[in-house]
N, C-alpha and C. Protein backbone atom coordinates (compact mmCIF):
# COMPACT_ATOMS: atom_id res chain seq x y z
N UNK A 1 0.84 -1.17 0.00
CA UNK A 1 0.00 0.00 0.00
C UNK A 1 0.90 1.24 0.00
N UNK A 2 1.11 2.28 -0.88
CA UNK A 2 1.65 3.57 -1.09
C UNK A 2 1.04 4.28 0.43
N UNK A 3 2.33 4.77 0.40
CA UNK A 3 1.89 5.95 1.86
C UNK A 3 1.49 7.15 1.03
N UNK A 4 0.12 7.90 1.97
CA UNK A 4 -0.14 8.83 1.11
C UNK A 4 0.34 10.18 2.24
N UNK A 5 0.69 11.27 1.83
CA UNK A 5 1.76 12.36 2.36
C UNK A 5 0.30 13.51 2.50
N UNK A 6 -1.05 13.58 3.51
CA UNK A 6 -1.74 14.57 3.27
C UNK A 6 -1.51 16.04 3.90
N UNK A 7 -0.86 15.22 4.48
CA UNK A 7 0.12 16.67 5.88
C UNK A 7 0.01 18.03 5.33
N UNK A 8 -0.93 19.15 5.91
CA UNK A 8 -0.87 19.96 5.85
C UNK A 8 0.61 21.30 6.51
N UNK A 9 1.13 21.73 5.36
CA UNK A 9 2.38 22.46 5.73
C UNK A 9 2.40 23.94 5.82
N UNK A 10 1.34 24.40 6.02
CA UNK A 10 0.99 26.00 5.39
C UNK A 10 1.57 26.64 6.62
N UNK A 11 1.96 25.74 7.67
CA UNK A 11 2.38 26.89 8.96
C UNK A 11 3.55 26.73 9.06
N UNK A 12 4.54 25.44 8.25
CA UNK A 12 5.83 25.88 8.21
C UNK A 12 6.99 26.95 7.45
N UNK A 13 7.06 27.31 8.82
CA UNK A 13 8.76 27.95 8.68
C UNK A 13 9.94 27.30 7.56
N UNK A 14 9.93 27.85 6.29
CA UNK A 14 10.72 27.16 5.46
C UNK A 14 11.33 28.30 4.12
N UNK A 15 10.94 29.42 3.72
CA UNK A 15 11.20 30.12 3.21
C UNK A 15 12.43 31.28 3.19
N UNK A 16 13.32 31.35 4.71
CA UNK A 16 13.96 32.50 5.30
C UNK A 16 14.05 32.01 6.38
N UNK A 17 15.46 32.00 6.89
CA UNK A 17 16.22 32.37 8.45
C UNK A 17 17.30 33.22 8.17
N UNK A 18 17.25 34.00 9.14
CA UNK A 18 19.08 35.32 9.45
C UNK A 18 19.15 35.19 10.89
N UNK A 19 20.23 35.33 11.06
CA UNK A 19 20.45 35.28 12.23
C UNK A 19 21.67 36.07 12.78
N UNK A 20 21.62 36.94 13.70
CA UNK A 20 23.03 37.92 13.92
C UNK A 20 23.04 38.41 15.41
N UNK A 21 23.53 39.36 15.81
CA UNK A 21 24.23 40.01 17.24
C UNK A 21 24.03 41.68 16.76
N UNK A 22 23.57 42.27 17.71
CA UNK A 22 23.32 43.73 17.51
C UNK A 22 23.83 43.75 19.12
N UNK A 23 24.38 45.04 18.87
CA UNK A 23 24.87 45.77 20.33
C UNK A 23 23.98 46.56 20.28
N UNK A 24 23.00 46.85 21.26
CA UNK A 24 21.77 48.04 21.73
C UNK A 24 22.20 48.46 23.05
N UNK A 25 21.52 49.89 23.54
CA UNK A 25 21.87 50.75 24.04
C UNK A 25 20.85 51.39 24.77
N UNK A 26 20.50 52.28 25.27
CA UNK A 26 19.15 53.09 26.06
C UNK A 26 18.22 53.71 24.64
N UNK A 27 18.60 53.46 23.55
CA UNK A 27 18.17 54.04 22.35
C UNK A 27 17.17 53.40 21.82
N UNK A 28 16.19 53.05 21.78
CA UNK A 28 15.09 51.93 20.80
C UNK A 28 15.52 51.52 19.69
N UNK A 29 15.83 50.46 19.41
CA UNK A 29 16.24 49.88 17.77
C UNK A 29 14.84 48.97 17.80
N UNK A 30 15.12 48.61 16.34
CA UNK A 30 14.09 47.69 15.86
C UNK A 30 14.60 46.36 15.77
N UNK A 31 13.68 45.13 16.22
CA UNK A 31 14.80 43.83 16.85
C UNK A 31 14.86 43.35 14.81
N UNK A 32 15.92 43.37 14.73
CA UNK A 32 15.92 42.69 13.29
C UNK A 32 17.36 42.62 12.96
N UNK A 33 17.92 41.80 11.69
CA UNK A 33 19.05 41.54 11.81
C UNK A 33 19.66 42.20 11.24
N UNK A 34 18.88 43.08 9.55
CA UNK A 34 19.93 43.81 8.75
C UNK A 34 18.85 44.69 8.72
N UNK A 35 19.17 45.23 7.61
CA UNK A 35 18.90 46.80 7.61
C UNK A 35 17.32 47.07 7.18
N UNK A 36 16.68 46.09 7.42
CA UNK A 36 15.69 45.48 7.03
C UNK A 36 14.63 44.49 7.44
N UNK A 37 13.48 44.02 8.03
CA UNK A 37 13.15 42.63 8.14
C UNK A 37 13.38 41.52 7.21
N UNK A 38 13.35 40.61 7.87
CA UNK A 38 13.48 39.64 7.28
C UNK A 38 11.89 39.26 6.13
N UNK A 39 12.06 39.49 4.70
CA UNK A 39 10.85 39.10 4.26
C UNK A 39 9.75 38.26 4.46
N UNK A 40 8.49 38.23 4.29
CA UNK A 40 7.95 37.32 4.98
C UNK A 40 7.83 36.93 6.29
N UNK A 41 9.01 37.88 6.97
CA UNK A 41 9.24 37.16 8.63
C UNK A 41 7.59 36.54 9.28
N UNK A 42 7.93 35.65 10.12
CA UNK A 42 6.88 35.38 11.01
C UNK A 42 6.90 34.91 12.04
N UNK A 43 8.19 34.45 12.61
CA UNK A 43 8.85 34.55 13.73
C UNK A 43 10.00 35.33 14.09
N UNK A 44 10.10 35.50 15.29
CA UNK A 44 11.10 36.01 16.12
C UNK A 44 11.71 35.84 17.88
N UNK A 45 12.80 34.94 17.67
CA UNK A 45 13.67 35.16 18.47
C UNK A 45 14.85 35.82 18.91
N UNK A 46 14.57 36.23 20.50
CA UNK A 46 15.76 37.47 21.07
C UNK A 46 16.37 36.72 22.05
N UNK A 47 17.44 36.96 21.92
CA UNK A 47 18.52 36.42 23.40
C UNK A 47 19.14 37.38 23.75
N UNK A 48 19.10 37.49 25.25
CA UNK A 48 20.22 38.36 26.13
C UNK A 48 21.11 38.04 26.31
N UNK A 49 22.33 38.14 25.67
CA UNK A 49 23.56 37.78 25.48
C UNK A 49 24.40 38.95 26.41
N UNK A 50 23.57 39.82 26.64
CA UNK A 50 24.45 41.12 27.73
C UNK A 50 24.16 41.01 29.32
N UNK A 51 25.48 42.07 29.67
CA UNK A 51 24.81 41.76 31.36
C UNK A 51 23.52 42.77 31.75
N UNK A 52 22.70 43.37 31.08
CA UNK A 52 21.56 44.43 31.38
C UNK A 52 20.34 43.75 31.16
N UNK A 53 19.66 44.24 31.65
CA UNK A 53 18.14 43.47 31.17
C UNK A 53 17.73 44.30 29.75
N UNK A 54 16.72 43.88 28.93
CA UNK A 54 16.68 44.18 27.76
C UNK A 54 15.32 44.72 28.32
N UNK A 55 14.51 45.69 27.25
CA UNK A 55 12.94 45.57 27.07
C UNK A 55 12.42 45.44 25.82
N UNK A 56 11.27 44.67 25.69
CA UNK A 56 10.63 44.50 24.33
C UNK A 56 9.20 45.15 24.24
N UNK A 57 9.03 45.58 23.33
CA UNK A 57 7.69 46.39 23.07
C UNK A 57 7.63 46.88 21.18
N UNK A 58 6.58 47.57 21.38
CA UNK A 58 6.15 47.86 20.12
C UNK A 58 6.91 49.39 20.04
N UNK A 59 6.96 50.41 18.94
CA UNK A 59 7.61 51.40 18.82
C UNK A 59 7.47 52.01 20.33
N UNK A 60 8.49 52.55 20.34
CA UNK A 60 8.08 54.02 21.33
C UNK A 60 8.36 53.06 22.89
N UNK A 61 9.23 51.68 22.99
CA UNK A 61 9.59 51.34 24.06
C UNK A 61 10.47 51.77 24.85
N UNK A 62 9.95 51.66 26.16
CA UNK A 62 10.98 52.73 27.18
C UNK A 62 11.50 51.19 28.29
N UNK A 63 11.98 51.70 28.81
CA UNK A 63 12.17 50.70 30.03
C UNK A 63 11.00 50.56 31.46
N UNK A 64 10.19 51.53 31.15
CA UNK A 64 9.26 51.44 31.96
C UNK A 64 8.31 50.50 31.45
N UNK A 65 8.23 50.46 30.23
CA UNK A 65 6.55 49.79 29.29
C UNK A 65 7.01 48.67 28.41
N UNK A 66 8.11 48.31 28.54
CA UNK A 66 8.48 47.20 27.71
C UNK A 66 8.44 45.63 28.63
N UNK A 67 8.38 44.69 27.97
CA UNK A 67 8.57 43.71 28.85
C UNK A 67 9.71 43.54 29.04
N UNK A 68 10.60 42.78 30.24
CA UNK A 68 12.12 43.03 30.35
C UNK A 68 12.03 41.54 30.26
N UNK A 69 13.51 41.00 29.42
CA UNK A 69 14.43 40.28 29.42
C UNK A 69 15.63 40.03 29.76
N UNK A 70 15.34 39.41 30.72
CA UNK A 70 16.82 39.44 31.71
C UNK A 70 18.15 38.41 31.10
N UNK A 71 19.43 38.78 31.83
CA UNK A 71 20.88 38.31 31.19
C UNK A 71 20.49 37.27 30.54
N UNK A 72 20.73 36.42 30.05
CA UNK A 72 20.72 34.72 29.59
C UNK A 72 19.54 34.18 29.29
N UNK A 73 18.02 34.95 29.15
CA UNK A 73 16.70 34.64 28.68
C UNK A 73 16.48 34.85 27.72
N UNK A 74 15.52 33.73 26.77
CA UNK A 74 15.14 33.95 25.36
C UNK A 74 13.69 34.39 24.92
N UNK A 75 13.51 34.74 24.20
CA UNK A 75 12.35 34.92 24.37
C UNK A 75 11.77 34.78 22.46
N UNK A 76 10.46 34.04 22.50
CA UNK A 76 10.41 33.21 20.81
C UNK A 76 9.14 34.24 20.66
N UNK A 77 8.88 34.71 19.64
CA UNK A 77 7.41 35.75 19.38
C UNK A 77 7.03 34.67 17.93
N UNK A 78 5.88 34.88 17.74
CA UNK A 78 5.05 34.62 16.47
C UNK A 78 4.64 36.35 15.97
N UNK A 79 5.17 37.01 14.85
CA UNK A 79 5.43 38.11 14.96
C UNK A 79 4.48 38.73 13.41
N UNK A 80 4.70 37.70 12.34
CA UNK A 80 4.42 38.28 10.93
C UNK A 80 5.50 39.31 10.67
N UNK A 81 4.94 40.28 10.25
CA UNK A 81 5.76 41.77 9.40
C UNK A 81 5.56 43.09 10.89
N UNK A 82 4.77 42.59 11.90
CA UNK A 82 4.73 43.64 12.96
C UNK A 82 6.38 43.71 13.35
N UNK A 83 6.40 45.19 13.60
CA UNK A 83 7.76 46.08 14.34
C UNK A 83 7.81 45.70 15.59
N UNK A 84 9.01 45.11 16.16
CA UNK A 84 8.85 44.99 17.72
C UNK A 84 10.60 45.74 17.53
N UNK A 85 10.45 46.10 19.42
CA UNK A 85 11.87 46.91 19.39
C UNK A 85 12.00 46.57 20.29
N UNK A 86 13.41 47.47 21.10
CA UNK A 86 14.41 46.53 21.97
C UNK A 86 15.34 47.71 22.20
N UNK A 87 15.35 47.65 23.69
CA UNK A 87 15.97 48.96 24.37
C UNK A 87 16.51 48.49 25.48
N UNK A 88 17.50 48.94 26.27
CA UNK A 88 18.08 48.27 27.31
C UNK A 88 18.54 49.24 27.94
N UNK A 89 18.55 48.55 29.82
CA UNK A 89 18.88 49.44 30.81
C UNK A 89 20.71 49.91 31.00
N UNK A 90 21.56 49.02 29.95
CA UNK A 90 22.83 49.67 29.60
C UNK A 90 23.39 49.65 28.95
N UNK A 91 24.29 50.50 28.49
CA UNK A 91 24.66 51.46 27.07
C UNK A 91 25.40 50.21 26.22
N UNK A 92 25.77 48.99 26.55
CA UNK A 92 26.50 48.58 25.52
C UNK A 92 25.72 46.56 25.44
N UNK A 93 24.44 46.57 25.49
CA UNK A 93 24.21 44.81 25.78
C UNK A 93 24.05 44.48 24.36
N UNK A 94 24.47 43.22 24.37
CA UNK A 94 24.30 42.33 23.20
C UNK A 94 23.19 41.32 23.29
N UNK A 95 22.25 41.91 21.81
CA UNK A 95 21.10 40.75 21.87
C UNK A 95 21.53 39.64 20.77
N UNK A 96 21.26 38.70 20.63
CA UNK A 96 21.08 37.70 19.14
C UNK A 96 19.86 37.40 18.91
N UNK A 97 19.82 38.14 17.41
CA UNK A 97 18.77 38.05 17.02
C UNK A 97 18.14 36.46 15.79
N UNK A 98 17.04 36.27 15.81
CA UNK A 98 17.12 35.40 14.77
C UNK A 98 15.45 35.44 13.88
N UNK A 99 15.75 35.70 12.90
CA UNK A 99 13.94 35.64 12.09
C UNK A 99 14.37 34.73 11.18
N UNK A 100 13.02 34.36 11.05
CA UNK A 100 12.20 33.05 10.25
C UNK A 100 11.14 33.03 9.92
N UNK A 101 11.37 32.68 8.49
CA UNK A 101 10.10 32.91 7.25
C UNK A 101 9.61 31.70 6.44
């Protein structure tokens, strides 16, 4: 008997991954890897690779209104093409970023 393959795939991740290190600062950046999103993006993962806690939010994140990510925590979003950003309580932390399309 032939195996038949009906598996629906429409929610995989298979089109796009980047993946990189941004140094952020008290300044809001946009969490992404180049100068650009990742096309299609629809996920997103952040790691605190610095010793500061990070915050995540939508534009206009402060350290008061963002959610914080502390030293060595990851954190995975289901995101699409929405802007998320990334601001931190000191001047020099390293996040790694990674999107997937």
């Amino acid at each position: 008997m032939p195996i038949v393959d009906n598996a629906d795939r429409s929610d995989i991740l298979e089109s796009g991954y980047i993946a990189g290190t941004r140094v952020i600062g008290t300044v809001q950046v946009e969490a992404k890897v180049g100068e650009s999103r990742l096309s299609f993006r629809q996920h997103l993962t952040i790691h605190n690779n610095g010793p500061g806690i990070i915050y995540i939010g939508p534009e206009g994140v402060t350290t008061q209104n963002g959610r914080p990510l502390y030293p060595g925590a990851t954190m995975d979003m289901a995101v699409g093409d929405l802007g998320i950003f990334i601001i931190s309580n000191t001047s020099n932390n390293t996040v790694v970023i990674q999107e997937l399309a």
